[in-house]
C-alpha atoms as a PDB file:
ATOM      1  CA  UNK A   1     -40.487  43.298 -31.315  1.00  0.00           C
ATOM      2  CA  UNK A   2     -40.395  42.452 -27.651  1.00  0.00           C
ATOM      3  CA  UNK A   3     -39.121  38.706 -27.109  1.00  0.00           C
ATOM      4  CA  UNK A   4     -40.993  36.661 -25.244  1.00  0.00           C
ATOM      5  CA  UNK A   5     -39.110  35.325 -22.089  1.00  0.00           C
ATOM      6  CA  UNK A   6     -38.630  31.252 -22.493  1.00  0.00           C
ATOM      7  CA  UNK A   7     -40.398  29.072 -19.993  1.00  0.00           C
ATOM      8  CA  UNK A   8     -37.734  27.686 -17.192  1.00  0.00           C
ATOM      9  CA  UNK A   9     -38.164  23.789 -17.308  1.00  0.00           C
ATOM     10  CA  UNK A  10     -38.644  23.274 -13.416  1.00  0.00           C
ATOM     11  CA  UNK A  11     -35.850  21.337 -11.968  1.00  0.00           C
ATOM     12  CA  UNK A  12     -36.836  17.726 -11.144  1.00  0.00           C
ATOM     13  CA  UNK A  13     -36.703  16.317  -7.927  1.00  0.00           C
ATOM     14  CA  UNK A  14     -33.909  14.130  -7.063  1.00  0.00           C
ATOM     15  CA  UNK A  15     -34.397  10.426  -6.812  1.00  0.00           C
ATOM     16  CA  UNK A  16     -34.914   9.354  -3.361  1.00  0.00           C
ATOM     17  CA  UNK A  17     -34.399   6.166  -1.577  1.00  0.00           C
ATOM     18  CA  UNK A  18     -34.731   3.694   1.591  1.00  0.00           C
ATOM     19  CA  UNK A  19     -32.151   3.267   3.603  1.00  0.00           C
ATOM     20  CA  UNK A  20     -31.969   1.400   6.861  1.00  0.00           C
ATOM     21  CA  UNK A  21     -30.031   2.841   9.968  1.00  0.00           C
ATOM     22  CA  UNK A  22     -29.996   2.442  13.849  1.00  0.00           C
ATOM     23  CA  UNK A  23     -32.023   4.781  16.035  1.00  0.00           C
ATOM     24  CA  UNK A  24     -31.339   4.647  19.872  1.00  0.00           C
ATOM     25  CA  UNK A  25     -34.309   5.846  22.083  1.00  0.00           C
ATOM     26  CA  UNK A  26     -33.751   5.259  25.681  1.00  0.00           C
ATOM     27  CA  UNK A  27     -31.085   3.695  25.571  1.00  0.00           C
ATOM     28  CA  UNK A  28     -32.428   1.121  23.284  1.00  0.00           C
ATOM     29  CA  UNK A  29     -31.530   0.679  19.221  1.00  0.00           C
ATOM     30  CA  UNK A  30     -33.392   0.203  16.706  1.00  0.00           C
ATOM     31  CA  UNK A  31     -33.694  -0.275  13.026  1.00  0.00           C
ATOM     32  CA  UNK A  32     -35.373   2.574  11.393  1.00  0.00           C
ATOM     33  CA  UNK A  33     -36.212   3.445   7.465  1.00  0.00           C
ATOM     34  CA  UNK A  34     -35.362   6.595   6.197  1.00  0.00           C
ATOM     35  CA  UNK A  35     -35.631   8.330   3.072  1.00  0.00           C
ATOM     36  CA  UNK A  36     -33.003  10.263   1.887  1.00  0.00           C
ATOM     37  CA  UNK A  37     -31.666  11.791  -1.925  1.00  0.00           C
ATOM     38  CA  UNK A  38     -30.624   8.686  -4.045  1.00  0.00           C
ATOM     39  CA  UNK A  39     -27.134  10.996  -5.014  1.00  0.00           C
ATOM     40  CA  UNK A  40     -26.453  12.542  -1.370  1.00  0.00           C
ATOM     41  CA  UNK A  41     -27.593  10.618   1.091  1.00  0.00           C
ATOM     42  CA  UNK A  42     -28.038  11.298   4.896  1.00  0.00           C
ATOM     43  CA  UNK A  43     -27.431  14.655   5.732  1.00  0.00           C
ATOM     44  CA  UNK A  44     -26.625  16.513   9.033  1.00  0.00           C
ATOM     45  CA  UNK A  45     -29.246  18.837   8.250  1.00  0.00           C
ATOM     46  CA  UNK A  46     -29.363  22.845   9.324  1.00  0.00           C
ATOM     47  CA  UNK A  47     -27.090  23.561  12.211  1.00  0.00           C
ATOM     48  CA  UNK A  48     -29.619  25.607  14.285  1.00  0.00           C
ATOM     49  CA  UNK A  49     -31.910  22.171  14.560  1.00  0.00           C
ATOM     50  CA  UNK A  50     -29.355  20.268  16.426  1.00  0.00           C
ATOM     51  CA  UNK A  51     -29.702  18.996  19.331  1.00  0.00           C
ATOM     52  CA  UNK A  52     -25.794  18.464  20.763  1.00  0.00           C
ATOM     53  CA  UNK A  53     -23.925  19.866  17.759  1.00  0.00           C
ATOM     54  CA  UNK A  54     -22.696  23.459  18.293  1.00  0.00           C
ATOM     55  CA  UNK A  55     -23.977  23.378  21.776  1.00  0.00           C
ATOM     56  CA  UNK A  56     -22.360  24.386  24.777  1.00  0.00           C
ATOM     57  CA  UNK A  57     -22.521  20.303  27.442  1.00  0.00           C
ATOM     58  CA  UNK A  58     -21.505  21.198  30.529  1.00  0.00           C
ATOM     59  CA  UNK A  59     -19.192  18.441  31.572  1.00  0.00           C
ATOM     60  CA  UNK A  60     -20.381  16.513  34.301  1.00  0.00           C
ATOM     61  CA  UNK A  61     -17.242  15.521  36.036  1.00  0.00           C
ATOM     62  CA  UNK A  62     -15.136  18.846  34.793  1.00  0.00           C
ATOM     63  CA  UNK A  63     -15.287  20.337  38.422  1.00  0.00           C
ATOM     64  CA  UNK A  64     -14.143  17.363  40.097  1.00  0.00           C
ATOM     65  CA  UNK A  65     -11.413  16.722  37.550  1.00  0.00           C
ATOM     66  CA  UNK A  66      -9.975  20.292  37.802  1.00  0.00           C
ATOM     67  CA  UNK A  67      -9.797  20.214  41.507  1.00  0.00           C
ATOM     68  CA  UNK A  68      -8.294  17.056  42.108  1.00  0.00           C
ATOM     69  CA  UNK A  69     -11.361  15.346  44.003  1.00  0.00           C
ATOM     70  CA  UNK A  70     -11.882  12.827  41.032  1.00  0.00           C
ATOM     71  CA  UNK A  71     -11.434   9.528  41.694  1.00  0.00           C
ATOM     72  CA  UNK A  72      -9.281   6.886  39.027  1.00  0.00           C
ATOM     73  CA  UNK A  73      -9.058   3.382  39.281  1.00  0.00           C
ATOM     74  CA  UNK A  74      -5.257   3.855  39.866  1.00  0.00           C
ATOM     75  CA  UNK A  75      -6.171   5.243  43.439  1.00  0.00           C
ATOM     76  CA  UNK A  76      -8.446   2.651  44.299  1.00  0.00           C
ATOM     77  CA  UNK A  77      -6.976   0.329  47.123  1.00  0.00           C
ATOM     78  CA  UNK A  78      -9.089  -2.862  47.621  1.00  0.00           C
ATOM     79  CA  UNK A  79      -8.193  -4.873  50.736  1.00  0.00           C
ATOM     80  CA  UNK A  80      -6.145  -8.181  50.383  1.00  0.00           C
ATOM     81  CA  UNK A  81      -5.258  -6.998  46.846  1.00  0.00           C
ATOM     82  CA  UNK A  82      -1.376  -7.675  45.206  1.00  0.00           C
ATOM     83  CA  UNK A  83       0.406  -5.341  43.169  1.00  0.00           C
ATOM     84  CA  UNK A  84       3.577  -6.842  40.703  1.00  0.00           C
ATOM     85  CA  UNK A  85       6.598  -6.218  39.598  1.00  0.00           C
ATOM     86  CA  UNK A  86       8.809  -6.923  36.578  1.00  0.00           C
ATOM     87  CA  UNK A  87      12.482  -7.440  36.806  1.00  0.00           C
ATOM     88  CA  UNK A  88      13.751  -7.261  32.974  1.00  0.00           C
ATOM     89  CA  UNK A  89      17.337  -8.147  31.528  1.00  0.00           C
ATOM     90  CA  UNK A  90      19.092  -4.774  30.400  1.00  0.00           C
ATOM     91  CA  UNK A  91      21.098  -6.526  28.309  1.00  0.00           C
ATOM     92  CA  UNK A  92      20.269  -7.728  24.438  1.00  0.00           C
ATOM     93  CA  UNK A  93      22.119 -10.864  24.870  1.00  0.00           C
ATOM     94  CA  UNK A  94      22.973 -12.139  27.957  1.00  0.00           C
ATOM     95  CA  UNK A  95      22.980 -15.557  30.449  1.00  0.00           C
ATOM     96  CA  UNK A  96      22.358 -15.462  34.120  1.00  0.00           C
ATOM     97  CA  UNK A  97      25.295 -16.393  36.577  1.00  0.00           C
ATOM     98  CA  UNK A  98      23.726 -15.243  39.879  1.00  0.00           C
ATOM     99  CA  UNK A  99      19.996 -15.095  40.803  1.00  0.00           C
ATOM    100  CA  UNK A 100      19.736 -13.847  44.538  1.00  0.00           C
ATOM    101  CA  UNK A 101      16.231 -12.919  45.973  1.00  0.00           C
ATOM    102  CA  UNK A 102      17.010 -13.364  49.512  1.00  0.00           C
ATOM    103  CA  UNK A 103      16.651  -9.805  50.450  1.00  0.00           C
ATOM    104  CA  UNK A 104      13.408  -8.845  48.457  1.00  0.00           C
ATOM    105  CA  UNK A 105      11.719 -11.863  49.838  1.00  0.00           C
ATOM    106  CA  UNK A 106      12.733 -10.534  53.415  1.00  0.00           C
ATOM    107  CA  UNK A 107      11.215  -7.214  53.147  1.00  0.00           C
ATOM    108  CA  UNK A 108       7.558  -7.149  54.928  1.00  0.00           C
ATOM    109  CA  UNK A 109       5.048  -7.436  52.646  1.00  0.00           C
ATOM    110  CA  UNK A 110       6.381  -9.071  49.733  1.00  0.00           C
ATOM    111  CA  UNK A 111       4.431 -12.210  49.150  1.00  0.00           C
ATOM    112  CA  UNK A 112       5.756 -14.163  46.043  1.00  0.00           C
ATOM    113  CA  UNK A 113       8.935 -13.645  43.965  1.00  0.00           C
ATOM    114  CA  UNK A 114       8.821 -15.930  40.707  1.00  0.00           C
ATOM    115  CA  UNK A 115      11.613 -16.084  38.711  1.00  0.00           C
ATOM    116  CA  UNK A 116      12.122 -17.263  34.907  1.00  0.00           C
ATOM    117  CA  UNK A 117      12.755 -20.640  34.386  1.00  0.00           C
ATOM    118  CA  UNK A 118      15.108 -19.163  30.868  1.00  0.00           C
ATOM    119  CA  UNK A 119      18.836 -19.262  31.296  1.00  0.00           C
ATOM    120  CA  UNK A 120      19.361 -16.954  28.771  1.00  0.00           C
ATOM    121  CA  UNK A 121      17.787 -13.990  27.223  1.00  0.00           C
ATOM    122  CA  UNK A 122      18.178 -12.446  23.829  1.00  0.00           C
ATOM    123  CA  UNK A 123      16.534  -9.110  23.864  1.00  0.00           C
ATOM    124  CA  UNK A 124      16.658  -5.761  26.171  1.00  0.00           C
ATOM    125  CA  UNK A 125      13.630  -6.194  28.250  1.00  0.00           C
ATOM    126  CA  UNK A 126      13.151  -9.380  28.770  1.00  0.00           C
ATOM    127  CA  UNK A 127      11.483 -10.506  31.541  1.00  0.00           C
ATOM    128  CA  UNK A 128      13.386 -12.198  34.579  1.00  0.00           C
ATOM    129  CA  UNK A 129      11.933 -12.296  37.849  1.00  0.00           C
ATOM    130  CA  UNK A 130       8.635 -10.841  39.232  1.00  0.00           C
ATOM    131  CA  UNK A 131       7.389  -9.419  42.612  1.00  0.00           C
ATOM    132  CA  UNK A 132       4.274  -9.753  44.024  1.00  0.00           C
ATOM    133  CA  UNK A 133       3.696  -7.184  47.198  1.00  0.00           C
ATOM    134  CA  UNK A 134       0.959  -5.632  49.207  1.00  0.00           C
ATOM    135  CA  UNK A 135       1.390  -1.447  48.175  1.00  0.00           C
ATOM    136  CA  UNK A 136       3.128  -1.040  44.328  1.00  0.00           C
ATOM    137  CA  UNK A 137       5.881   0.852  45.932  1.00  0.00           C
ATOM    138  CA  UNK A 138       6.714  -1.917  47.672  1.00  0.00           C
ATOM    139  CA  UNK A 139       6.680  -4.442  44.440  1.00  0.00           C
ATOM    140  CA  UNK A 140       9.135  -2.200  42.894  1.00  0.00           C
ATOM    141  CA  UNK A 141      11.337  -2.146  45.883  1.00  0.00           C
ATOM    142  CA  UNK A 142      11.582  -5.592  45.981  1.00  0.00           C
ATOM    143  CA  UNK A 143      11.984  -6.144  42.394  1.00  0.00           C
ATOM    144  CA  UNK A 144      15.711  -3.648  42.813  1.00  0.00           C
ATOM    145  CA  UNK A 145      16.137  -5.541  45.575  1.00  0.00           C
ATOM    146  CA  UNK A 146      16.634  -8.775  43.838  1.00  0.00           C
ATOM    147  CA  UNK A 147      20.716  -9.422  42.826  1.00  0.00           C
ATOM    148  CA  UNK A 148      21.434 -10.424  39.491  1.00  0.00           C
ATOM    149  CA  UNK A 149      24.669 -11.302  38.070  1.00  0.00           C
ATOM    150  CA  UNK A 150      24.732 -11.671  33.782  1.00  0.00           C
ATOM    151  CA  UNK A 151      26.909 -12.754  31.858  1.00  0.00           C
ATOM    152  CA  UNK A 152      27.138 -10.050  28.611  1.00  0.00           C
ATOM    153  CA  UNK A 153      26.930 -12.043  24.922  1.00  0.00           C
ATOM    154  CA  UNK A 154      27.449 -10.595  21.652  1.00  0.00           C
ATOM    155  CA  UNK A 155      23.840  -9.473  20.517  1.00  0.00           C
ATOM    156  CA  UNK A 156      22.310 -12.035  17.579  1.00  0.00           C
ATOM    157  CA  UNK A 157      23.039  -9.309  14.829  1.00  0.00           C
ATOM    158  CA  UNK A 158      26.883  -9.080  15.938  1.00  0.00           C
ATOM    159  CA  UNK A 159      27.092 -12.681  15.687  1.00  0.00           C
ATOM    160  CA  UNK A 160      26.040 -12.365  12.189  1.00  0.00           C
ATOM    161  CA  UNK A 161      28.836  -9.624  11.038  1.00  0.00           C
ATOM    162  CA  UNK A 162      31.300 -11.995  13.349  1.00  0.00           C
ATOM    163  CA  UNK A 163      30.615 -14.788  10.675  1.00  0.00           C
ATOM    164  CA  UNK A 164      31.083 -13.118   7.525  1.00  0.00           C
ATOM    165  CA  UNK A 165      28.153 -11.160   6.961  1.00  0.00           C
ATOM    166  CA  UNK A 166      25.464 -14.304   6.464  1.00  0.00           C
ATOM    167  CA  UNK A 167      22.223 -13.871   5.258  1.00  0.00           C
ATOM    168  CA  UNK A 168      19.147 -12.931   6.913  1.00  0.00           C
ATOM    169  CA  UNK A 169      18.150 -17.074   7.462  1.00  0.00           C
ATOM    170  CA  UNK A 170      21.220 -17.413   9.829  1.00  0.00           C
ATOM    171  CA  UNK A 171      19.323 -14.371  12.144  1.00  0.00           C
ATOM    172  CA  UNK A 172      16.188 -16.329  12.031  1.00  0.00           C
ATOM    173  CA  UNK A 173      17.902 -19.941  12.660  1.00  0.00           C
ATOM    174  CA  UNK A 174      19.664 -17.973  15.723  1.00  0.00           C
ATOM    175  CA  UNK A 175      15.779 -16.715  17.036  1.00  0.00           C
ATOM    176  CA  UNK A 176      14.580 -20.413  16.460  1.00  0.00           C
ATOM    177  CA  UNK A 177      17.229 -21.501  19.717  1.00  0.00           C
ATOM    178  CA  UNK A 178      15.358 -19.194  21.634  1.00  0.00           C
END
């Protein structure tokens, strides 16, 4: 006897919802409902219907880039514009005994020199004087022009093996002086 083949239950449809998400047209977006599986959610969809996925875009400014022609703000040169200068302690501790910018500020060009009003500094990099010049070259010329003379400290975490090996409070009652 032959069996008879069962009937498939069909498979039901998955849930869908609304969801809301932006559309831009022109330019211009805007709040559009979609509906989309309640499980899945938004999908890409099949790769052959896109529009900018897994397409070739010619780049626009690829050619100019390549050969050099492109222009960056960097090489922009408005007229009357300044260009600075930091001068920054190389030191991690250290005071300032001399502070001479008589030479920068005779160069042509170099319009301001401002120097920190802090006596001492407690980190590599801080900042100590800075230049203010017509061309960027110059402003760094300036800036190496300016003679410093420190005087070298003991760096705040030297001072703290000097005492005895104090606890972390003493490093942060040392950064409060600063």
């Amino acid at each position: 006897m032959p069996q008879q083949p069962q009937a498939q239950p069909s498979p039901t449809p998955p849930k869908k919802k609304k969801i809301r998400v932006p559309r831009v047209v022109n330019g211009i977006e805007q709040m559009v409902e979609i509906e989309v599986d309640d499980v899945a959610g938004p999908g890409w969809g099949p790769n052959d219907k896109h529009t900018l996925l897994n397409h070739r875009m010619t780049r626009v400014d690829g050619p100019l880039k390549v050969s050099g022609a492109a222009h960056y703000t960097y090489d922009i040169r408005l007229p009357n514009i300044l260009y600075g200068h930091v001068r920054r302690c190389p030191y991690a501790h250290a005071r300032i005994k001399k502070f001479d910018s008589s030479a920068a500020s005779r160069l042509p060009g170099v319009k301001a020199i401002i120097r920190t009003p802090l006596e001492e500094f407690r980190f590599a990099g801080s900042p100590v004087a800075a230049v203010a010049a017509t061309t960027p070259e110059l402003a760094q010329d300036a800036a190496r022009a300016i003679v410093i003379g420190y005087e070298r400290e003991k760096p705040a975490l030297a001072k703290q093996e000097r005492r005895g090996g104090e606890s972390r409070s003493s490093v942060r009652e040392l950064r409060r002086d600063c």
